[in-house]
N, C-alpha and C. Protein backbone atom coordinates (compact mmCIF):
# COMPACT_ATOMS: atom_id res chain seq x y z
N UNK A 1 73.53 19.53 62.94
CA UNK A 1 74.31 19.36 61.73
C UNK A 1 73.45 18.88 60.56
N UNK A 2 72.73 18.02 61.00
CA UNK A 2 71.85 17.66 59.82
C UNK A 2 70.90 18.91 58.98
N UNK A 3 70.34 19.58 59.92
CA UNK A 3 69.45 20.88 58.93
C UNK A 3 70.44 21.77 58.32
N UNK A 4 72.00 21.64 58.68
CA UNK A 4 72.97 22.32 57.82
C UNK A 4 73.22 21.80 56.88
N UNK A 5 73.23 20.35 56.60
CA UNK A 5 74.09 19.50 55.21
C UNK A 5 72.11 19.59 55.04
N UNK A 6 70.96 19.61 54.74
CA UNK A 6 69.85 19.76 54.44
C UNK A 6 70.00 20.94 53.79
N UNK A 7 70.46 22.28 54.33
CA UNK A 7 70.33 23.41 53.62
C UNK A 7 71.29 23.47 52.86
N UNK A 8 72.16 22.58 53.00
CA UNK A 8 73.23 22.38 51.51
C UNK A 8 72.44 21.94 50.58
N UNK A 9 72.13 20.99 50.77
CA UNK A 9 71.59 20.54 49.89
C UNK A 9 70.92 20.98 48.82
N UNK A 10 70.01 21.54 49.51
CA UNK A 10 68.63 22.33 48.35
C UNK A 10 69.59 23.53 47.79
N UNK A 11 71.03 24.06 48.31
CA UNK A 11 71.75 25.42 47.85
C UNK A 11 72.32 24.53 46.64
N UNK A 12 72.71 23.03 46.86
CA UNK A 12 73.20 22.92 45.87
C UNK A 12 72.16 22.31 44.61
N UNK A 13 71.32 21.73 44.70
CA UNK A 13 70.06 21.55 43.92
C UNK A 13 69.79 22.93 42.70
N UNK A 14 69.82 24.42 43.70
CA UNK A 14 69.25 25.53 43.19
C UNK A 14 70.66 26.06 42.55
N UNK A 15 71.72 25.66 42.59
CA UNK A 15 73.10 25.71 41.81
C UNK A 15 73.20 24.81 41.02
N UNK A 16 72.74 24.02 40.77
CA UNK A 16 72.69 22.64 39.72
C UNK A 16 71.96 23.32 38.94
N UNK A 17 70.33 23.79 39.30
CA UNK A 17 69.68 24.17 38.07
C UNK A 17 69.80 25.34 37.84
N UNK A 18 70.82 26.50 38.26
CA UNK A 18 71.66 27.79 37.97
C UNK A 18 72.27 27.47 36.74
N UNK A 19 73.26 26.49 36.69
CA UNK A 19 74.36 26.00 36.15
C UNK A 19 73.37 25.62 34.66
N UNK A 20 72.39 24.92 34.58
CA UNK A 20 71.80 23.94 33.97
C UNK A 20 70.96 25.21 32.91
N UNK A 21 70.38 25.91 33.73
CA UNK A 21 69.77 27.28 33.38
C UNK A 21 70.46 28.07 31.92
N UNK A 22 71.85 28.38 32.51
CA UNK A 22 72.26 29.10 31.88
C UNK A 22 72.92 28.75 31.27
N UNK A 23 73.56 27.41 30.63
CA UNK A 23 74.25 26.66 29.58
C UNK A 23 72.98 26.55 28.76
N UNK A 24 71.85 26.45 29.11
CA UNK A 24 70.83 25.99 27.99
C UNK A 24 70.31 27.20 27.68
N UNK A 25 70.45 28.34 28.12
CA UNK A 25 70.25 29.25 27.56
C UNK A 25 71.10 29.96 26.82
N UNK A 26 72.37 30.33 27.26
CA UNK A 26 73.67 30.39 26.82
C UNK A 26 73.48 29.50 25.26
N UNK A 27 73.14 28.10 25.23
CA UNK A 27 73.30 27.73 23.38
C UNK A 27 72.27 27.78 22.55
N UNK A 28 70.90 28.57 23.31
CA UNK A 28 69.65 28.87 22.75
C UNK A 28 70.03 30.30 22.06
N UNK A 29 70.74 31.08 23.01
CA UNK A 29 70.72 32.56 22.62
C UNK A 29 71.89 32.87 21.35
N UNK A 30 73.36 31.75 21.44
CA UNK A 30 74.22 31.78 20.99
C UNK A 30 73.64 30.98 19.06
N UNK A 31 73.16 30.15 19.52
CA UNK A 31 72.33 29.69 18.12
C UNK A 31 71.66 30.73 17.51
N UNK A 32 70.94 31.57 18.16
CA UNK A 32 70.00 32.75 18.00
C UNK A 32 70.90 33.92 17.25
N UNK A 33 72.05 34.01 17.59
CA UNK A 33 72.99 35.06 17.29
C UNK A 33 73.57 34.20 15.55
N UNK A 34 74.43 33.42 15.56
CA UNK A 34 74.55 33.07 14.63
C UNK A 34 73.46 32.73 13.61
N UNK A 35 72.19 32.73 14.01
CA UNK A 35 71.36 32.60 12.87
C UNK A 35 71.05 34.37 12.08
N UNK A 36 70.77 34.89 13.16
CA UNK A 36 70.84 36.09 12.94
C UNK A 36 71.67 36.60 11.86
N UNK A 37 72.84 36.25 12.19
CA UNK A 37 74.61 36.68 11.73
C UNK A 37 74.40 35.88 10.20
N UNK A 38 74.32 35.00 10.47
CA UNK A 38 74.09 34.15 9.02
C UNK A 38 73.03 34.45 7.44
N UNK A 39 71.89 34.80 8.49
CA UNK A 39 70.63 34.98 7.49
C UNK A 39 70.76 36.35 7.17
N UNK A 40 70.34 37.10 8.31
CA UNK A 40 69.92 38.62 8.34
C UNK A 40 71.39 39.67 8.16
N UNK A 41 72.28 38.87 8.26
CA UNK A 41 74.13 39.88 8.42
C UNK A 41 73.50 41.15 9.55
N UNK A 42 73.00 40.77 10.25
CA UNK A 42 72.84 41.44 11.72
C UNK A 42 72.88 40.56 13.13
N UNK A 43 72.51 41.38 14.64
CA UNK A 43 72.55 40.08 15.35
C UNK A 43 71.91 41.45 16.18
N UNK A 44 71.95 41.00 17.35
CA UNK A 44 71.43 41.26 18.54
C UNK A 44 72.69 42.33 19.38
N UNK A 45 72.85 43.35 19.60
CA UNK A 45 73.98 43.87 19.61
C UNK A 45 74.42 43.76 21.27
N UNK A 46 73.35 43.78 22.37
CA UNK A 46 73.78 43.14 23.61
C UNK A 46 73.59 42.23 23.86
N UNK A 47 73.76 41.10 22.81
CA UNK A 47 73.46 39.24 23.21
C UNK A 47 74.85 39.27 23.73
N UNK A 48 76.02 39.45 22.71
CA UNK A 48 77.34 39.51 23.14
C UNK A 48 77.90 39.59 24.53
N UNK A 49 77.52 41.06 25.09
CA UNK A 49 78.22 41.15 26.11
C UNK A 49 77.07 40.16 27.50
N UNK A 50 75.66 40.07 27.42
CA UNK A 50 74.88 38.97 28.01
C UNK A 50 75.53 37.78 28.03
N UNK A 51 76.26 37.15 26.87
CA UNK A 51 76.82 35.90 26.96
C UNK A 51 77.68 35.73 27.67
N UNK A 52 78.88 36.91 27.64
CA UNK A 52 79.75 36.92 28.47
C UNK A 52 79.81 36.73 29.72
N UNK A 53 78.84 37.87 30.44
CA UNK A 53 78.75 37.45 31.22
C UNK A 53 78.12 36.10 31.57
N UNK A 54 76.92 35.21 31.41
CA UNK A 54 76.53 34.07 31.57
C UNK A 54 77.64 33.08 31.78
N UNK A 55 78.39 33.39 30.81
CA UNK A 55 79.60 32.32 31.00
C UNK A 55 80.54 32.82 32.45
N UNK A 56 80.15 33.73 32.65
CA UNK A 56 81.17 34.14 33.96
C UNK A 56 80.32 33.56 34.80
N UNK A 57 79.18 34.02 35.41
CA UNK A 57 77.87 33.24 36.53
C UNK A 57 78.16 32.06 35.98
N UNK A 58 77.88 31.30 35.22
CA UNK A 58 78.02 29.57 34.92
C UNK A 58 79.18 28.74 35.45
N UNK A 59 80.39 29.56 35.02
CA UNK A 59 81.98 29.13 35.43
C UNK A 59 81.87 29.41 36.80
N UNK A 60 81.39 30.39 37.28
CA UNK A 60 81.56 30.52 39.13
C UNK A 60 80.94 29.80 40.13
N UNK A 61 79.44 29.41 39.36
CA UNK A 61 78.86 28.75 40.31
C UNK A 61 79.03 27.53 39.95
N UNK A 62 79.86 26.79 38.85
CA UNK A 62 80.57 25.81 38.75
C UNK A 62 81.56 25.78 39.39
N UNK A 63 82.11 26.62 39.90
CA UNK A 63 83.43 26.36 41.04
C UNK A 63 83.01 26.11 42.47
N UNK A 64 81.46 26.57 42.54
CA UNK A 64 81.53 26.41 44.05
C UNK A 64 80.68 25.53 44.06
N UNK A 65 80.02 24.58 43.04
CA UNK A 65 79.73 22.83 42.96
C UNK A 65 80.84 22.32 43.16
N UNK A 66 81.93 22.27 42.56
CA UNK A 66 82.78 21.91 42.35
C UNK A 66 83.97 21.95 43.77
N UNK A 67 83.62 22.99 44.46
CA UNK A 67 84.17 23.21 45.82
C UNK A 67 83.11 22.22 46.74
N UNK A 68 82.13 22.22 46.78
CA UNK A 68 81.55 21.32 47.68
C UNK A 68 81.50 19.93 47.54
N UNK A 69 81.89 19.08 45.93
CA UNK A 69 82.41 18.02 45.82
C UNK A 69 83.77 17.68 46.41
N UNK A 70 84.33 18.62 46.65
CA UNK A 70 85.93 18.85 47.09
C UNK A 70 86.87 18.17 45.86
N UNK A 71 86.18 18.97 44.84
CA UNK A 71 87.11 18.69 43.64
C UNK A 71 87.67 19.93 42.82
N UNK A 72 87.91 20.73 43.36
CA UNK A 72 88.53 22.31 43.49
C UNK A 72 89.57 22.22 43.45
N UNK A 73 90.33 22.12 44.46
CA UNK A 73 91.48 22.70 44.40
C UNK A 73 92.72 21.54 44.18
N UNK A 74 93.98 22.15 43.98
CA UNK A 74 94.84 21.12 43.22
C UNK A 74 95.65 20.68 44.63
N UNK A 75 95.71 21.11 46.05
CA UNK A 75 95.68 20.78 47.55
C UNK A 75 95.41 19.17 47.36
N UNK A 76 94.65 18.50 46.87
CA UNK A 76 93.87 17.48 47.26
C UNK A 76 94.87 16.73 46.73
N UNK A 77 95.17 16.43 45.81
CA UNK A 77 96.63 15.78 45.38
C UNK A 77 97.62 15.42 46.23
N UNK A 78 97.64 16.53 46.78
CA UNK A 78 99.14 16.55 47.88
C UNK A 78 98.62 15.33 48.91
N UNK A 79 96.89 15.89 49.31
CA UNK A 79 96.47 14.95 50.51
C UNK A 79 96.43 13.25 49.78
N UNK A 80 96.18 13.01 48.66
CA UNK A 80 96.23 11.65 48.22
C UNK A 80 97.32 10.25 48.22
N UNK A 81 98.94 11.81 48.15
CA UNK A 81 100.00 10.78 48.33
C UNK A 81 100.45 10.35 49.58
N UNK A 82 99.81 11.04 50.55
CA UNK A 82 100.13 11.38 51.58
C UNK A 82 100.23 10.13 52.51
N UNK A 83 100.62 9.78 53.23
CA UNK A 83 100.25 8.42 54.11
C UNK A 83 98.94 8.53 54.73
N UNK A 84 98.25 7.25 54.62
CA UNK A 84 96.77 6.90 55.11
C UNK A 84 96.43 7.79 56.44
N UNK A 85 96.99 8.02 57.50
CA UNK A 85 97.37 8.19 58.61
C UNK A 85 97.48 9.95 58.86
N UNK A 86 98.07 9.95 57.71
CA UNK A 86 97.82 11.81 57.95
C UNK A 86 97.07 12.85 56.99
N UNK A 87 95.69 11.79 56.02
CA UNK A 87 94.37 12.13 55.34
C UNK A 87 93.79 13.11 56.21
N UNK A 88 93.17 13.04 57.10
CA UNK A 88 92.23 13.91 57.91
C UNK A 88 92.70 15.11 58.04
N UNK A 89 94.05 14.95 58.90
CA UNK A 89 94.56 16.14 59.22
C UNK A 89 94.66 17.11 57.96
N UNK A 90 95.54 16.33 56.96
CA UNK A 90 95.86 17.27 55.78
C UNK A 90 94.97 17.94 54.59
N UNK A 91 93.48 17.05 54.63
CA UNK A 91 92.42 17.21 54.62
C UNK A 91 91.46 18.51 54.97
N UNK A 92 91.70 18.95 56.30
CA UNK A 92 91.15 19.70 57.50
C UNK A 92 91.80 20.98 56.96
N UNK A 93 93.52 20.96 56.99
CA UNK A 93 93.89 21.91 56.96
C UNK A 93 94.00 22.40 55.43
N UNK A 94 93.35 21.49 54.47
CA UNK A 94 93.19 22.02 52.75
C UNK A 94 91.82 22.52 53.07
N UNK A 95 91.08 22.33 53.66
CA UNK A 95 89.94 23.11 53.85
C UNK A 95 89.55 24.10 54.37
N UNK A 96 90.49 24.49 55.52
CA UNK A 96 90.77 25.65 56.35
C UNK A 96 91.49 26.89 55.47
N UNK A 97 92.69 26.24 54.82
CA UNK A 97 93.37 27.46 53.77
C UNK A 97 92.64 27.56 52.59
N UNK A 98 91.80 26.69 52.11
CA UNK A 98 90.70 26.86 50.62
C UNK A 98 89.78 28.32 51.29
N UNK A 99 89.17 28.05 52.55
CA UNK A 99 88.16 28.83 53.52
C UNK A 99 88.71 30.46 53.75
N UNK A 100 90.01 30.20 54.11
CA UNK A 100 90.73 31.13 54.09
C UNK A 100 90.87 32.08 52.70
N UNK A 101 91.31 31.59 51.92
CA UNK A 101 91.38 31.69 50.61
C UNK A 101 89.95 33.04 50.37
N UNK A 102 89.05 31.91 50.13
CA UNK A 102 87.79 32.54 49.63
C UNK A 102 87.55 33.31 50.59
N UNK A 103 88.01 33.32 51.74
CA UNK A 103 87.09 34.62 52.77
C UNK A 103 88.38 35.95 52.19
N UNK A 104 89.23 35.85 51.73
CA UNK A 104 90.32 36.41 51.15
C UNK A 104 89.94 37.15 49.89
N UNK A 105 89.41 36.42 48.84
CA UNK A 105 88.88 36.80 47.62
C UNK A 105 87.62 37.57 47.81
N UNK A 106 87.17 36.71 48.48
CA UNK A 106 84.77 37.60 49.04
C UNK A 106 85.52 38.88 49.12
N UNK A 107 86.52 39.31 50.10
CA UNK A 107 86.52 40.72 50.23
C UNK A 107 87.22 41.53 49.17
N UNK A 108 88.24 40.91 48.44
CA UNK A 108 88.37 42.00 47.75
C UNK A 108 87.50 41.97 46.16
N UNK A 109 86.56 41.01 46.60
CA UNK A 109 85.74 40.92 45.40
C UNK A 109 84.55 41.92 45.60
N UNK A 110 84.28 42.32 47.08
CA UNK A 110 82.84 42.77 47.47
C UNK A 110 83.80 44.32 47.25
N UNK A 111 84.73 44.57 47.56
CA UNK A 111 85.51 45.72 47.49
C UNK A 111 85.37 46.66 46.20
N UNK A 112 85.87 45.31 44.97
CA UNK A 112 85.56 45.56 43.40
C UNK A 112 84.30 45.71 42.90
N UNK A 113 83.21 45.47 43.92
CA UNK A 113 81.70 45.07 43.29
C UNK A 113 81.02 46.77 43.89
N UNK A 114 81.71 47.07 45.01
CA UNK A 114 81.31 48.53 45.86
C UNK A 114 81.61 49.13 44.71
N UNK A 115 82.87 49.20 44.74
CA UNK A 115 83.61 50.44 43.60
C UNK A 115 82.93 50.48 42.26
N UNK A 116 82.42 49.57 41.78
CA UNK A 116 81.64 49.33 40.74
C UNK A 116 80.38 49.76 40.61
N UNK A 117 79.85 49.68 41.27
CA UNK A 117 78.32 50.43 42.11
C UNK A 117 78.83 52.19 42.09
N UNK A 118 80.11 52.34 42.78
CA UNK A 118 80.14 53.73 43.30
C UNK A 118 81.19 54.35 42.03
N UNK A 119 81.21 53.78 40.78
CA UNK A 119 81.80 54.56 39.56
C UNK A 119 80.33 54.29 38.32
N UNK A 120 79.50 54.24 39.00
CA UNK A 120 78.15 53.66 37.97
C UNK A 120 78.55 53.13 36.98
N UNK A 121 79.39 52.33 36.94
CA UNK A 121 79.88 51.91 35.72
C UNK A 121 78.29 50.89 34.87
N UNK A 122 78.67 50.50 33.52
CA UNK A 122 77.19 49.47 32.59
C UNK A 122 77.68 48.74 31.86
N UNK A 123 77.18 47.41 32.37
CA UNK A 123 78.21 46.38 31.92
C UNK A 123 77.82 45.52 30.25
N UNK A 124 76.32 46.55 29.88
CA UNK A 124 75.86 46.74 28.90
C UNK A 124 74.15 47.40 28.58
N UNK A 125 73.96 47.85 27.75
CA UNK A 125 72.52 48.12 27.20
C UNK A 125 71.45 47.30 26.81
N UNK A 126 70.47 47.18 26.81
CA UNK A 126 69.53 46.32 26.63
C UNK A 126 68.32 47.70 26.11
N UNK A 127 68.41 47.59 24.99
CA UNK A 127 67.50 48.96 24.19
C UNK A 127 68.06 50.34 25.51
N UNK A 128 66.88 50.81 25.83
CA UNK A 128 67.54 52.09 26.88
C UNK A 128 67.95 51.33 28.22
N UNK A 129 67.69 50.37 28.55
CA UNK A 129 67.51 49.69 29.74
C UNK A 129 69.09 49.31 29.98
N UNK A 130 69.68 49.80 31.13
CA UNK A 130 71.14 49.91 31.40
C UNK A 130 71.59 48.83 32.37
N UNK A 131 72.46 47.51 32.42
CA UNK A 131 72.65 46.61 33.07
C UNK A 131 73.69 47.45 33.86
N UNK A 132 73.73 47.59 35.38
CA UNK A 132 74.76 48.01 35.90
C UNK A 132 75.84 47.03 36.05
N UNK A 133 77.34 47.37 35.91
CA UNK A 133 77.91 45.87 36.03
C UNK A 133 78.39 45.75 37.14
N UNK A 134 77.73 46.45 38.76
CA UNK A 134 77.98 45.19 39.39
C UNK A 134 76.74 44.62 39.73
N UNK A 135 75.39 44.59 39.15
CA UNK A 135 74.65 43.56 39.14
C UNK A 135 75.30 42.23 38.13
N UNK A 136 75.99 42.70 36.84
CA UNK A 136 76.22 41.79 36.43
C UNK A 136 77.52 41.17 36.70
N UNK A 137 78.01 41.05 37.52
CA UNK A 137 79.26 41.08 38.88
C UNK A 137 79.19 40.48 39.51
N UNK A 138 77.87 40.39 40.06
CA UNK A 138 77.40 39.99 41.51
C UNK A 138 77.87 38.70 41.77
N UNK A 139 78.09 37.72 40.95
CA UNK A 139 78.24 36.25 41.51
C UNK A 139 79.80 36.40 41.76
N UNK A 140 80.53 37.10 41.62
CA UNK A 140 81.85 37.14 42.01
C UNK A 140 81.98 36.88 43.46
N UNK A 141 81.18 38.00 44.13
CA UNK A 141 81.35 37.58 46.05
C UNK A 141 80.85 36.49 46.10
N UNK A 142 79.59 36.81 45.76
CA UNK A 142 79.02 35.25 45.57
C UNK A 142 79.42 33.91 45.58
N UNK A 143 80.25 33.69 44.68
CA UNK A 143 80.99 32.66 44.72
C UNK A 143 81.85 32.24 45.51
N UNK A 144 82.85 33.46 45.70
CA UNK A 144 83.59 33.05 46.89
C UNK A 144 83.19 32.72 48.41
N UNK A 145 81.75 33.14 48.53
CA UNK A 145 80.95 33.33 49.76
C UNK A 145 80.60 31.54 49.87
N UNK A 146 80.27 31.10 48.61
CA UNK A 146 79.63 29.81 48.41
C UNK A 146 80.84 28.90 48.34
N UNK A 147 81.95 29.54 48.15
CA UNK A 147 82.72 28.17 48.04
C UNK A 147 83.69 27.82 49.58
N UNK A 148 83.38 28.98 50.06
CA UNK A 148 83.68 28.52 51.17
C UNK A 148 82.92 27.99 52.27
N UNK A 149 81.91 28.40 52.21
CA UNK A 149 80.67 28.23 52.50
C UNK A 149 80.86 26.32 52.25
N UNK A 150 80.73 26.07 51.34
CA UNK A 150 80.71 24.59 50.61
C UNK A 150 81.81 23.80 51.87
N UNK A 151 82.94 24.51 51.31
CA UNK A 151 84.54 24.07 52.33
C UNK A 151 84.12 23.78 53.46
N UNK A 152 83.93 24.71 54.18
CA UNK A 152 83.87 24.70 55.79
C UNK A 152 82.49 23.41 56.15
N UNK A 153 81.65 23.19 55.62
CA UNK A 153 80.73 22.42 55.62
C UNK A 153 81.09 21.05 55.34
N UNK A 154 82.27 20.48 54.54
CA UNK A 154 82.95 19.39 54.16
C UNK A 154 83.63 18.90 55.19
N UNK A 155 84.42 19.78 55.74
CA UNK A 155 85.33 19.45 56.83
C UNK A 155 84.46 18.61 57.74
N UNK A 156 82.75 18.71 58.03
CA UNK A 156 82.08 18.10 58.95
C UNK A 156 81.23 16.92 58.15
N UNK A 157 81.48 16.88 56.86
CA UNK A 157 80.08 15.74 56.72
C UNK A 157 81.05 14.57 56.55
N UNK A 158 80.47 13.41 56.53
CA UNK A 158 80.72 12.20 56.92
C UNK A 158 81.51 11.62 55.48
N UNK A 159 82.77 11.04 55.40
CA UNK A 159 82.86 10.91 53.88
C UNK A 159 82.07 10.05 52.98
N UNK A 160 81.37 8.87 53.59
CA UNK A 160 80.61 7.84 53.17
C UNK A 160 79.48 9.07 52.43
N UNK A 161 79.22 10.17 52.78
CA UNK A 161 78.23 10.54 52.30
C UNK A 161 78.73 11.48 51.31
N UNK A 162 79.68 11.65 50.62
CA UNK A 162 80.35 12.23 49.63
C UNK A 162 79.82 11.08 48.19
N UNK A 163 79.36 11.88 47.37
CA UNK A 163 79.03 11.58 45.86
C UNK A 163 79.14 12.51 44.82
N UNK A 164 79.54 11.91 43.94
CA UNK A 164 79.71 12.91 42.15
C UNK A 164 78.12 14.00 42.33
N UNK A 165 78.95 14.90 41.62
CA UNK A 165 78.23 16.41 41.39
C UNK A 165 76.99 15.73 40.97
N UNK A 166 76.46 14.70 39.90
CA UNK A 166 75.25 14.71 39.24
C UNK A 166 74.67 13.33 39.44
């Protein structure tokens, strides 16, 4: 168990500086656009849809930090009022249906990410250079892969060893 909450660890380290990555780039590029917009009355014509997405990868792999804090889902509430006595259990089984959940979403997300691949769809241009969008997609399974991933791994670590995201 320990080289498992170890390889959490460093997954969540390399999701911290995912997260960290792309907000600081996200208000480097977004500054960049409005200066553009401001000075030149031009801009960058695929910063736009780049941002977009960023903010989609940023928000997702903020959900599945956010799933491995076990501060996700609105379940946890229910377990708080709950009597002292039936925490674990109700606990176990918010983690089992969160698990459920996301192994629920991974597929029809990997489903949407195939079909996406297999309609060549472009989720934008970069001069001739064509972003396919389900590369720019990709953290969709992803996420759900990781947040359950996160879940099922909670159910076993010790709570004393539970601490804030940062």
């Amino acid at each position: 168990m320990r080289v498992l909450f170890k390889a959490e660890e460093y997954l969540v380290k390399t999701e911290k500086a995912a997260v960290v990555g792309l907000i600081f780039s996200m208000v480097i590029l977004s500054f960049m656009q409005v200066l553009l917009r401001l000075l030149f009355h031009s801009g960058i014509v695929w910063l736009d849809p780049l941002l977009r997405h960023m903010v989609l990868w940023s928000g997702l792999i903020g959900a599945a930090l956010a799933a491995r804090y076990s501060h996700h889902f609105a379940l946890e509430a229910f377990v708080k009022f709950a009597p002292k006595y039936m925490h674990r259990p109700l606990d176990v089984f918010a983690a089992l249906f969160t698990a459920l959940a996301s192994a629920l979403l991974f597929y029809a997300s990997y489903k949407f990410i195939r079909d996406e691949f297999a309609a060549g769809s472009v989720a934008f241009y970069i001069g001739h250079l064509s972003v396919k969008g389900g590369w720019a997609e990709m953290i969709i399974p992803a996420s759900f892969a990781l947040i359950g991933l996160h879940t099922l791994i909670g159910i076993f670590r010790p709570k004393d060893h539970e601490e804030g995201p940062f």
